[in-house]
N, C-alpha and C. Protein backbone atom coordinates (compact mmCIF):
# COMPACT_ATOMS: atom_id res chain seq x y z
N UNK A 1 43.91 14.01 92.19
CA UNK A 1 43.44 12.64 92.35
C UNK A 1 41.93 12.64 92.46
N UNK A 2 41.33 11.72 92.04
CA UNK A 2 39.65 11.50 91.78
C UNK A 2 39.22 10.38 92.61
N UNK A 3 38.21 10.19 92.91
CA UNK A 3 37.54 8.95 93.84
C UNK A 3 36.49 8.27 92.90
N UNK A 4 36.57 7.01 92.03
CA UNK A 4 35.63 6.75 91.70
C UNK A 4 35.16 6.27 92.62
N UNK A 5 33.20 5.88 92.82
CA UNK A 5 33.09 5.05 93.65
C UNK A 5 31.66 4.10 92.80
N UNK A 6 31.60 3.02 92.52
CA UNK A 6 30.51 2.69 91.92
C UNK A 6 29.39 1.79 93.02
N UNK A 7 28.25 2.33 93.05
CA UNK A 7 27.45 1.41 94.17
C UNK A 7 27.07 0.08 93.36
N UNK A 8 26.84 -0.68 94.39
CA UNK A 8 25.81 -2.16 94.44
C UNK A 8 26.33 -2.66 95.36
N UNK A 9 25.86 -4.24 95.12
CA UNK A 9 26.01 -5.05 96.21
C UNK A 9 26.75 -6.32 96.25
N UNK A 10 27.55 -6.54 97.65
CA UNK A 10 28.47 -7.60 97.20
C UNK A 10 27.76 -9.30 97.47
N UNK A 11 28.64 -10.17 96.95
CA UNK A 11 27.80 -11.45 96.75
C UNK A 11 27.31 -11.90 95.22
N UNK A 12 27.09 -13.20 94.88
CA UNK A 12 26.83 -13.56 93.07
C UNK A 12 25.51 -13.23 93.16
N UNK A 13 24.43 -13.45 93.97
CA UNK A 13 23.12 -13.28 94.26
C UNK A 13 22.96 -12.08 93.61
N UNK A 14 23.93 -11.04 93.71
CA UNK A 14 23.14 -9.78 92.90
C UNK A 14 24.35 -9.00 92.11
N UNK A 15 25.00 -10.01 91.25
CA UNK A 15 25.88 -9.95 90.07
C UNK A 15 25.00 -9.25 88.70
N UNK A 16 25.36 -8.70 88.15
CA UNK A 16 24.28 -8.66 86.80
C UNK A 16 23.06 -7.97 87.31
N UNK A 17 22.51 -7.42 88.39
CA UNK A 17 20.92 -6.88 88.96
C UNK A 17 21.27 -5.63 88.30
N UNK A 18 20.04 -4.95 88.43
CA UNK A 18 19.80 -3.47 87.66
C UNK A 18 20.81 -2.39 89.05
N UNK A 19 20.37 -3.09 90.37
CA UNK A 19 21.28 -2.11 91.54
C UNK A 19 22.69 -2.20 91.44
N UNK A 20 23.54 -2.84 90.49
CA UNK A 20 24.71 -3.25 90.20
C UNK A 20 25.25 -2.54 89.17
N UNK A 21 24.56 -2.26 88.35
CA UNK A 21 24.82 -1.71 87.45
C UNK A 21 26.23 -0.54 87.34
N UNK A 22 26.47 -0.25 88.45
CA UNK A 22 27.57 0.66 88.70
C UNK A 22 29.22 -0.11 89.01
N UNK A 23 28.64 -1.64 89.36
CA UNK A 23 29.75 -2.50 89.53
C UNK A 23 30.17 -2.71 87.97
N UNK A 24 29.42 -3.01 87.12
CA UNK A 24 29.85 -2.93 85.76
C UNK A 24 30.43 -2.06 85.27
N UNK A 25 30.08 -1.07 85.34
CA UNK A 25 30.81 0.28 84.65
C UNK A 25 32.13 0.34 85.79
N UNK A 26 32.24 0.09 87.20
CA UNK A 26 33.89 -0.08 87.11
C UNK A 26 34.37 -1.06 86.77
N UNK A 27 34.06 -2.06 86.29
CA UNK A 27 34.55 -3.03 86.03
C UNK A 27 35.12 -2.53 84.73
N UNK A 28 34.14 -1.78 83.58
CA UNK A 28 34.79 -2.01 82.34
C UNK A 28 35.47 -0.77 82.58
N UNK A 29 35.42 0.58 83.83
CA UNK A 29 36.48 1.37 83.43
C UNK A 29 38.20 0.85 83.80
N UNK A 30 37.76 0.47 85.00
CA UNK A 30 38.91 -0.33 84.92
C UNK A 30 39.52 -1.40 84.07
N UNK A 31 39.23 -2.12 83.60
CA UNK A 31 39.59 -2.71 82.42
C UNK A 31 40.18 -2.03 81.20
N UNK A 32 39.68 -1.05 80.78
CA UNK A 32 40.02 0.12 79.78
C UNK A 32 41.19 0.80 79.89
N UNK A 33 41.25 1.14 81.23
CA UNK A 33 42.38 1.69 81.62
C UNK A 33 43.78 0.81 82.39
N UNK A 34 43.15 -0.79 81.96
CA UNK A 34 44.42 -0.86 82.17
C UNK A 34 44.70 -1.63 83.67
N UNK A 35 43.76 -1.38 84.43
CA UNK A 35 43.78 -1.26 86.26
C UNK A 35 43.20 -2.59 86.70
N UNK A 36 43.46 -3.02 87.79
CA UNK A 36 42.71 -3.87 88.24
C UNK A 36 42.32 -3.92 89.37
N UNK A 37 41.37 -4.61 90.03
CA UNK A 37 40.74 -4.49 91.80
C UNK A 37 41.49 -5.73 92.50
N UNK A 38 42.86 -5.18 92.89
CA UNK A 38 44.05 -5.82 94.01
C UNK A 38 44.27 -5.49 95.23
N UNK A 39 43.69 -4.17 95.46
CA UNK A 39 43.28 -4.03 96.82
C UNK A 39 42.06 -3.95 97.70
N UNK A 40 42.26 -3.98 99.05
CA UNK A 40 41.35 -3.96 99.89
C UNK A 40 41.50 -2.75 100.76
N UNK A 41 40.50 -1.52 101.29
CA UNK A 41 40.84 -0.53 101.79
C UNK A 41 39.33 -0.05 102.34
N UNK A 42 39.11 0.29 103.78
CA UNK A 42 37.79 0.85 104.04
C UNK A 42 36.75 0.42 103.29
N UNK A 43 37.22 -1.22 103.70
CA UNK A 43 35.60 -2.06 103.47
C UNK A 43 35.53 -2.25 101.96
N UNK A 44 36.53 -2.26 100.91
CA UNK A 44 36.22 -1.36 100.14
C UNK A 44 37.48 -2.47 98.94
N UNK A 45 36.72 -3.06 97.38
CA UNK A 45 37.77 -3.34 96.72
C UNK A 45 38.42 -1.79 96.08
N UNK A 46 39.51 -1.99 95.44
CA UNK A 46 40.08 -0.88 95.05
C UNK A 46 41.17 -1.16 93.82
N UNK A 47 40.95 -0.76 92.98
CA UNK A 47 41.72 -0.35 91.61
C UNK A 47 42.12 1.09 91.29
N UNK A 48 43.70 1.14 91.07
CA UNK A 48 44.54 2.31 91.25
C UNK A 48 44.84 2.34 89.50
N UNK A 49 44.64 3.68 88.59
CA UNK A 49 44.57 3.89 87.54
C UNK A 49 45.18 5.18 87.44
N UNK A 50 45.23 5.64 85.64
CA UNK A 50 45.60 6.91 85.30
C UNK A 50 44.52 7.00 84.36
N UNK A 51 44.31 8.38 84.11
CA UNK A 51 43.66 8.39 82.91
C UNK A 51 43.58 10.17 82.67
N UNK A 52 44.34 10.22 81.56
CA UNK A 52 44.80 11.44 81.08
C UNK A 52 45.93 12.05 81.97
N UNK A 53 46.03 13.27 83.05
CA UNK A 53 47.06 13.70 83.69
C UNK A 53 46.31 13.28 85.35
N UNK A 54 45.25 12.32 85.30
CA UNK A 54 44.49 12.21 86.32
C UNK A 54 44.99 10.96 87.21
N UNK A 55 45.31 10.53 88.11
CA UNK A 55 45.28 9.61 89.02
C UNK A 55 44.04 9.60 90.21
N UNK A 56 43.43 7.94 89.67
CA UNK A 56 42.08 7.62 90.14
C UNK A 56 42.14 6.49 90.55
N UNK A 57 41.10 6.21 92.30
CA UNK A 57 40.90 5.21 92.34
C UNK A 57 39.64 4.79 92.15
N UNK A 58 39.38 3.62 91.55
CA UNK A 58 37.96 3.10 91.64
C UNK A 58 37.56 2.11 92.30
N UNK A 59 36.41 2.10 92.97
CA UNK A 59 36.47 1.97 94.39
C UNK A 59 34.87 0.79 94.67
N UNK A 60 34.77 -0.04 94.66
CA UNK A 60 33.27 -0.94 94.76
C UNK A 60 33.24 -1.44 96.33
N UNK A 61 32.35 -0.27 97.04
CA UNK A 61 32.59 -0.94 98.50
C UNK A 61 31.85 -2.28 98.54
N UNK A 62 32.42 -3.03 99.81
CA UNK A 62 32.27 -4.25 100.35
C UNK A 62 30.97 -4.74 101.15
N UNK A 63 29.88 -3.02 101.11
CA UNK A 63 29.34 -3.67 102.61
C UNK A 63 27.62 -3.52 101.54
N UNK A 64 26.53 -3.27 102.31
CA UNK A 64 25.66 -3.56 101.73
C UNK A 64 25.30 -2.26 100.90
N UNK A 65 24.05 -2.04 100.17
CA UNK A 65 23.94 -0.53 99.15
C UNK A 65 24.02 0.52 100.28
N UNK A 66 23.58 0.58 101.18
CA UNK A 66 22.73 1.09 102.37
C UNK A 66 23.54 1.73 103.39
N UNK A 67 24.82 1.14 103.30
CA UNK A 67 26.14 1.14 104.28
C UNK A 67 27.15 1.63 103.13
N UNK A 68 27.02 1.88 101.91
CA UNK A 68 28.21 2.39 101.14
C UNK A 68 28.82 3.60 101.56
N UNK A 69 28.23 4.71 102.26
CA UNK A 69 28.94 5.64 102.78
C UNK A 69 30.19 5.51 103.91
N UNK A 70 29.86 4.24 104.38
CA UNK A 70 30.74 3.79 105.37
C UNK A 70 32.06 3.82 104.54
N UNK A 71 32.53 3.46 103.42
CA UNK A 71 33.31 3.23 102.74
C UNK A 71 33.95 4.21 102.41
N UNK A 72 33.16 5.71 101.95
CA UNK A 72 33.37 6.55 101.13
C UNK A 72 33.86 7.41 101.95
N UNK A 73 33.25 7.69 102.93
CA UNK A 73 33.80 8.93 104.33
C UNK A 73 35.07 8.54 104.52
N UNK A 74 35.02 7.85 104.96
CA UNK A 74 36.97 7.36 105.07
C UNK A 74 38.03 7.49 104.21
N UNK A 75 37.70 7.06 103.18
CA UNK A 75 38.60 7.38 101.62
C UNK A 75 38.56 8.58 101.77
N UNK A 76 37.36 9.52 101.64
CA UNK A 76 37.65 10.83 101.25
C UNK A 76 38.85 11.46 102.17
N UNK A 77 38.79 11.08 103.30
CA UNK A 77 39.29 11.95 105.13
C UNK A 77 40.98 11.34 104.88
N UNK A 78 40.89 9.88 103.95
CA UNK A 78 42.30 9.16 103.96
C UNK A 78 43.14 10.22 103.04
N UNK A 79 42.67 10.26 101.74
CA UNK A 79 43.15 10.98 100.89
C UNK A 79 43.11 12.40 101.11
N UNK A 80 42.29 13.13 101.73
CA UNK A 80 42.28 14.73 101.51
C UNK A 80 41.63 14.86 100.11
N UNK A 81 40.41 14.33 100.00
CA UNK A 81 39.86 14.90 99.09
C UNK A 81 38.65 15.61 99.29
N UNK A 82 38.20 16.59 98.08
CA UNK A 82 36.91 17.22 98.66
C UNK A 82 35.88 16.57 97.52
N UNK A 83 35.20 17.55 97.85
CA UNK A 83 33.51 16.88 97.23
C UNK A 83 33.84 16.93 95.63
N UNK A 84 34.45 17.65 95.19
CA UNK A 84 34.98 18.26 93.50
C UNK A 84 35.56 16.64 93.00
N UNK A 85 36.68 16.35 94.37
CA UNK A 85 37.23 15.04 93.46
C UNK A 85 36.41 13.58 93.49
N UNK A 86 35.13 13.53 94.19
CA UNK A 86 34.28 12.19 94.39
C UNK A 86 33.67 12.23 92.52
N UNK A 87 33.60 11.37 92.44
CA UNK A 87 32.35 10.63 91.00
C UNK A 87 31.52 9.32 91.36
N UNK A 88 30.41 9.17 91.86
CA UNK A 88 29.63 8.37 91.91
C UNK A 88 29.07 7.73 90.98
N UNK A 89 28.92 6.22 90.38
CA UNK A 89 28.11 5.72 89.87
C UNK A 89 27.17 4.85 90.13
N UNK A 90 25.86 5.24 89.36
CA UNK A 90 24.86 4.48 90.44
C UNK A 90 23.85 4.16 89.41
N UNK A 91 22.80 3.29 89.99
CA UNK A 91 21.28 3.02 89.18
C UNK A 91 20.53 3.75 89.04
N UNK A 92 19.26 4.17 88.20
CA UNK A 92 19.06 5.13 88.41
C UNK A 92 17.00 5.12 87.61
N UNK A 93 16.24 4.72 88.77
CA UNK A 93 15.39 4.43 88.00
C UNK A 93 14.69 5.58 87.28
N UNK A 94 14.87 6.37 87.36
CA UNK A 94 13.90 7.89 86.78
C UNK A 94 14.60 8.04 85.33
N UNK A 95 15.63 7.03 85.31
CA UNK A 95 16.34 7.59 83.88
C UNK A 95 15.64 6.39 82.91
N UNK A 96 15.10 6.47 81.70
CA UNK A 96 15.15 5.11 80.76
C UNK A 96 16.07 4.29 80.72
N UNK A 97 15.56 2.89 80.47
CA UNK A 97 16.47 1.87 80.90
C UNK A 97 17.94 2.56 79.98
N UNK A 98 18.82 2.26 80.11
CA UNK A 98 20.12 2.21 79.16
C UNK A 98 21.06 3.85 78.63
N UNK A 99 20.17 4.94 79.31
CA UNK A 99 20.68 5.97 79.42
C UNK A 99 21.29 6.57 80.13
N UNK A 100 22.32 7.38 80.15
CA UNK A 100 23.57 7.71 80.84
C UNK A 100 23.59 9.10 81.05
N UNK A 101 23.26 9.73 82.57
CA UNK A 101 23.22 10.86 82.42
C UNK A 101 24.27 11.46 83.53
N UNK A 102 25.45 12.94 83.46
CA UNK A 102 26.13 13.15 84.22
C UNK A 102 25.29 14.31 85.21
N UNK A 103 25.35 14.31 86.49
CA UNK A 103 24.94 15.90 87.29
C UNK A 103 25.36 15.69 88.18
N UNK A 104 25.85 16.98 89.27
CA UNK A 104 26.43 17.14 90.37
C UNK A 104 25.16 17.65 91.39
N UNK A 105 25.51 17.15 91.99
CA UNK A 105 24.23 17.22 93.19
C UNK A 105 23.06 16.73 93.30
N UNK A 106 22.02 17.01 93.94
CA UNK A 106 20.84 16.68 93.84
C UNK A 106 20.30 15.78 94.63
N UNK A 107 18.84 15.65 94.71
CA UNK A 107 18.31 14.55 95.91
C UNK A 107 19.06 12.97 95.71
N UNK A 108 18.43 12.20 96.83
CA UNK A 108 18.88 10.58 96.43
C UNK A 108 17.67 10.21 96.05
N UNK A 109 16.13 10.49 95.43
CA UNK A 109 16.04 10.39 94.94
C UNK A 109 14.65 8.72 95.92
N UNK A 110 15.49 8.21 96.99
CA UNK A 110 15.25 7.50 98.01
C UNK A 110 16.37 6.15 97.41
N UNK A 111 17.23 6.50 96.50
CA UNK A 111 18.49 5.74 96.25
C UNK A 111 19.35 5.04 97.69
N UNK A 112 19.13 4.25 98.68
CA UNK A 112 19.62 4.03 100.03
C UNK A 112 21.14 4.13 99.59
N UNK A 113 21.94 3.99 98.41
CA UNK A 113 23.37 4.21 98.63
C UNK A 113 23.91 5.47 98.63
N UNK A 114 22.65 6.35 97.99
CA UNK A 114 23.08 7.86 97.75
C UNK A 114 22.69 8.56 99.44
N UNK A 115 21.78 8.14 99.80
CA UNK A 115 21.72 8.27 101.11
C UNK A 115 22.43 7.82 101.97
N UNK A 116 23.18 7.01 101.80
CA UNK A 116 24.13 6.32 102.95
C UNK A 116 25.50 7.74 102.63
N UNK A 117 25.81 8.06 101.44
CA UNK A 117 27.15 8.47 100.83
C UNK A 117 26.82 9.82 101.35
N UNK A 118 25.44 10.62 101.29
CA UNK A 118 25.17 11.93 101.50
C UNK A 118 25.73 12.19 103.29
N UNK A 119 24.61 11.03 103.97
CA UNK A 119 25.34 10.99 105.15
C UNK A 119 26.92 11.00 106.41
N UNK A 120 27.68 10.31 104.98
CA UNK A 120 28.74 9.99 105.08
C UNK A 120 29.73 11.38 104.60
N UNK A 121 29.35 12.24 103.76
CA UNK A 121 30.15 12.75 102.86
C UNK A 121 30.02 14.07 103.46
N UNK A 122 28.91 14.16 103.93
CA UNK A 122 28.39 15.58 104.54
C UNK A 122 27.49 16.45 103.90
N UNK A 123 27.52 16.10 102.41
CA UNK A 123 26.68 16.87 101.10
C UNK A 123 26.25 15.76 100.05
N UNK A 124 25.32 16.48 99.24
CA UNK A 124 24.70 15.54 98.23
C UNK A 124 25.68 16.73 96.70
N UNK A 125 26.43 17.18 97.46
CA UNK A 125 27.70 18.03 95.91
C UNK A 125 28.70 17.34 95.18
N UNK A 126 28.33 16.08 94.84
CA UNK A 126 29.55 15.62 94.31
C UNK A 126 28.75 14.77 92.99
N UNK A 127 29.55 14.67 91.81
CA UNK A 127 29.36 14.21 90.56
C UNK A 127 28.80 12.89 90.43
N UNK A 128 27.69 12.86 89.83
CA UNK A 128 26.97 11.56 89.70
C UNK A 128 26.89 10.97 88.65
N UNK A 129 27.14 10.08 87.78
CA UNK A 129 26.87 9.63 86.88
C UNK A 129 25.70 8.60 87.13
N UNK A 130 24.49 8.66 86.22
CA UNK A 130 23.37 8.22 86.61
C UNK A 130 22.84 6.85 85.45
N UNK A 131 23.13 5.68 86.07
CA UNK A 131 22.81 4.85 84.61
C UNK A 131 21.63 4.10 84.89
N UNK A 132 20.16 4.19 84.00
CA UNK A 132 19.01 4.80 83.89
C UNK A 132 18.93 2.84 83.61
N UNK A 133 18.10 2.59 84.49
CA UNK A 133 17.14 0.93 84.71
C UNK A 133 15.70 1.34 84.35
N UNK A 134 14.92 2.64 84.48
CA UNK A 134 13.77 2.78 84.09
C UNK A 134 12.98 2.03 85.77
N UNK A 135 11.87 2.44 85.22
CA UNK A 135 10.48 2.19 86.55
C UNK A 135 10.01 0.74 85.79
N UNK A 136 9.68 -0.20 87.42
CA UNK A 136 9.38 -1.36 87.19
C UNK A 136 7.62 -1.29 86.72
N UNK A 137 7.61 -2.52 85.73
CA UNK A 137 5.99 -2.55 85.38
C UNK A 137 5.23 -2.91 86.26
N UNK A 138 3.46 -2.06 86.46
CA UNK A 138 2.98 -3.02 87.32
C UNK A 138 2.73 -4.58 86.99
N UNK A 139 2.79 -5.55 88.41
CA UNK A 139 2.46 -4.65 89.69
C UNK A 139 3.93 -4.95 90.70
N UNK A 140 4.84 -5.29 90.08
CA UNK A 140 6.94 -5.59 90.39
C UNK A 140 6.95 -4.29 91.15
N UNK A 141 7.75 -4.45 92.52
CA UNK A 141 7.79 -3.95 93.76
C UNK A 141 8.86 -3.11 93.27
N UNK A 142 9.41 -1.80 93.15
CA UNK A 142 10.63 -1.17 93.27
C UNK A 142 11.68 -2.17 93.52
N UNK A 143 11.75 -2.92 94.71
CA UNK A 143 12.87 -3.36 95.55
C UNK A 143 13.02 -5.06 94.33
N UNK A 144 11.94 -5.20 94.32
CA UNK A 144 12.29 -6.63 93.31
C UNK A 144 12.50 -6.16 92.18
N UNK A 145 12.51 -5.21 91.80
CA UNK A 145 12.89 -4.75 90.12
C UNK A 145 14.28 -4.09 90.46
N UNK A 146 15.03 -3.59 91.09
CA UNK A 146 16.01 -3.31 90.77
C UNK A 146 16.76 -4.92 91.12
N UNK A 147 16.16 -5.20 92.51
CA UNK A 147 17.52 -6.40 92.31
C UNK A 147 17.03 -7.54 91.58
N UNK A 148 16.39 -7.37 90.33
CA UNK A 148 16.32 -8.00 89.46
C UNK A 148 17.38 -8.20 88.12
N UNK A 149 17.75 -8.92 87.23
CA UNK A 149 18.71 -9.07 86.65
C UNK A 149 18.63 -8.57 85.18
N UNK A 150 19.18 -7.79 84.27
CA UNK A 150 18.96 -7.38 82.99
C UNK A 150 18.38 -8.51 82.09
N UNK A 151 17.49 -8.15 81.25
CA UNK A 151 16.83 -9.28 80.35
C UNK A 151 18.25 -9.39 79.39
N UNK A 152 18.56 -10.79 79.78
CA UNK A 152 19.54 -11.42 78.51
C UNK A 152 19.23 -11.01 77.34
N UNK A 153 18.27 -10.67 76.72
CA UNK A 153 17.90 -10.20 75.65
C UNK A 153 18.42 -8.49 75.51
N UNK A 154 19.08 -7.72 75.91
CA UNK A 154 19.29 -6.82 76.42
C UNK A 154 20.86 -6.98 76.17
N UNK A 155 21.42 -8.09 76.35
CA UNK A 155 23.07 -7.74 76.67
C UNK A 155 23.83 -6.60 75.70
N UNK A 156 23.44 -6.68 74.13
CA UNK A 156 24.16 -5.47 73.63
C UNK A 156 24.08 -4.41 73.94
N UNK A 157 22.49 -3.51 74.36
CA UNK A 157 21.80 -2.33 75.19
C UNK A 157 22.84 -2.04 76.16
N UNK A 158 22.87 -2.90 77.25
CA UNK A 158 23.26 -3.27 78.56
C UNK A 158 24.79 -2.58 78.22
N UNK A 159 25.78 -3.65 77.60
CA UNK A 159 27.27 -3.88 77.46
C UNK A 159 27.43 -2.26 76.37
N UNK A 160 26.77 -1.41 75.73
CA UNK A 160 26.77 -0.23 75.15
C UNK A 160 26.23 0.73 76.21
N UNK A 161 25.44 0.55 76.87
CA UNK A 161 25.47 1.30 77.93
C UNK A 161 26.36 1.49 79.46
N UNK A 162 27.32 0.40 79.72
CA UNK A 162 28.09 0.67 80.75
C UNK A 162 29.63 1.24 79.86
N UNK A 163 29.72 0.56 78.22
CA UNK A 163 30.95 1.52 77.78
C UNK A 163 30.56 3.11 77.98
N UNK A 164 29.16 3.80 77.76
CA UNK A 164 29.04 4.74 77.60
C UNK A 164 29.27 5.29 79.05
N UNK A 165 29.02 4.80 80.27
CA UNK A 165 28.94 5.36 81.60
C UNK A 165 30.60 5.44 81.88
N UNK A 166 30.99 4.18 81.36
CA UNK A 166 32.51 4.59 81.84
C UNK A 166 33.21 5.24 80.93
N UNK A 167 32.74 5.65 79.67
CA UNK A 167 33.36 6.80 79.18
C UNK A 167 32.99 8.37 79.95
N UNK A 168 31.69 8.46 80.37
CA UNK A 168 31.10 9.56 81.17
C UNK A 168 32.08 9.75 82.50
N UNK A 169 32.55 8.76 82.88
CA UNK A 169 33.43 8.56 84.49
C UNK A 169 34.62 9.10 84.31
N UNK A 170 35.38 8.46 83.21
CA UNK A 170 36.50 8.57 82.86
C UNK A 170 36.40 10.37 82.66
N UNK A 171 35.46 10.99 81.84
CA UNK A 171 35.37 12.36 81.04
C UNK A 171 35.37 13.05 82.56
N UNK A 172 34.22 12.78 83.23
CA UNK A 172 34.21 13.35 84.19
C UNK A 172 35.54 13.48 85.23
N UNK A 173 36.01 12.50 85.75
CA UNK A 173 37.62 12.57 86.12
C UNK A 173 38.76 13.67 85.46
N UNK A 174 38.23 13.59 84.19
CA UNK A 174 39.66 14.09 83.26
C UNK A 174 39.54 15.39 83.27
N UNK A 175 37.75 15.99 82.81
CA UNK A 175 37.56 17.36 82.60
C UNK A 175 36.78 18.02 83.50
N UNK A 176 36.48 17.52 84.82
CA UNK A 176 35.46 17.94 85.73
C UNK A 176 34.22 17.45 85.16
N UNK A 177 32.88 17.81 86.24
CA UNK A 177 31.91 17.15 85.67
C UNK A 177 31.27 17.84 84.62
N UNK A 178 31.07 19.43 85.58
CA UNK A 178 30.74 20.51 84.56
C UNK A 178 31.07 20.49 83.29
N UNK A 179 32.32 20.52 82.58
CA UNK A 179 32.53 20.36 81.51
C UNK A 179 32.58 19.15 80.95
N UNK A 180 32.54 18.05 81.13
CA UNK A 180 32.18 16.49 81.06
C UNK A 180 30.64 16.54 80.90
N UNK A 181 29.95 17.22 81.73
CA UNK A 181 28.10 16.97 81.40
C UNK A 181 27.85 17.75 80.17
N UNK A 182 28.92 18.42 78.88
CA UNK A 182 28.46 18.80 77.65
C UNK A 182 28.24 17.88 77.01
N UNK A 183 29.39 17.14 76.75
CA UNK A 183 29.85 15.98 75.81
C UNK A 183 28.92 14.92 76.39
N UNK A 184 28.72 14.32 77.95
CA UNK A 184 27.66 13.31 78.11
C UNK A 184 26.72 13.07 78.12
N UNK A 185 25.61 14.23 78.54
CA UNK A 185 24.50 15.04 78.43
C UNK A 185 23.72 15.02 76.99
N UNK A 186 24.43 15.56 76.02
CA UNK A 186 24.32 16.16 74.74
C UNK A 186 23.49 14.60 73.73
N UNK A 187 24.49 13.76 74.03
CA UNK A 187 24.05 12.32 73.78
C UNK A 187 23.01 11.65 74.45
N UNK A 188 21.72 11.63 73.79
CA UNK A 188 20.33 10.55 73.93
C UNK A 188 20.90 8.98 74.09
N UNK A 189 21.53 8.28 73.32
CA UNK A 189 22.07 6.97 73.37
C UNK A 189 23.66 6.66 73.37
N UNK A 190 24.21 5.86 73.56
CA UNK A 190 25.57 5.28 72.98
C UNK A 190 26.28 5.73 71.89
N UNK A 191 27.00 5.93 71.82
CA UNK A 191 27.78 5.86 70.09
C UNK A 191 27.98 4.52 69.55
């Protein structure tokens, strides 16, 4: 069993923002597969899926970016899972806008949800899928550029880049990340 967990934030106020971006990609993995978000569990909506010989939940906690570990520690301790079965998806400004990159570990980067989850989880060892908003122009504050909203002009970019993350989620679930970061990695853009 796998843990998806995708960060952002709940509320319409920051529907569509660049820090959301991970609510999209479960949205369309779940959709793909079939699943839908019918439950409620550790703060936490929740969609119960298959995908390949894998049983996954995907998981959009309830509370703010900052507090997402609150969510995640519990799931993990509920289920008996370890750090191997978590997959995180998140924003990711160091990446170019619309690029999708998989790695296991590593700093947060000052990401407050990856820091809330590190805290929570005990380690920063678990699979990240990283979907790339790019650095705000001067003189747009970090904090107002992510919870800023994708340029409508953008929606095909955008809607080709969260199929590609939740194909990366899904890969990663099915084949580990390690072998999932050939096939996701390898690719500069979308197919």
């Amino acid at each position: 069993m796998k843990l998806v967990v995708a960060l952002g934030n709940p509320g319409d106020a920051y529907a569509r923002t660049r820090h959301n971006v991970g609510w999209l990609v479960a949205d369309h993995l779940a959709h793909h597969l079939g699943a839908r978000f019918t439950s409620e569990k550790f703060g936490a909506e929740l969609a119960e899926a298959r995908t390949g010989d894998e049983r996954i939940w995907i998981m959009k906690p309830q509370m703010f970016m900052n507090h997402s570990g609150e969510a995640v520690g519990p799931a993990l301790k509920f289920w008996k899972l370890e750090l191997d079965d978590l997959v995180v998806v998140h924003d990711d400004m160091e990446l170019e806008p619309y690029r999708v990159q998989l790695k296991v570990g590593g700093g947060h980067g000052g990401h407050n949800g990856l820091k809330s989850l590190n805290a929570h989880v005990g380690s920063p060892g678990y699979a990240r899928v990283r979907v790339g908003v790019g650095r705000p122009p001067a003189p747009v504050d970090s904090a107002d550029y992510v919870l800023g909203r994708f340029p409508r002009a953008d929606d095909a970019a955008l809607e080709a880049c969260v199929a590609w993350a939740a194909e990366a989620t899904r890969l990663s679930c099915e084949l580990g990340a390690l072998k999932a970061m050939n096939q996701v990695n390898r690719r500069r853009e979308p197919a």
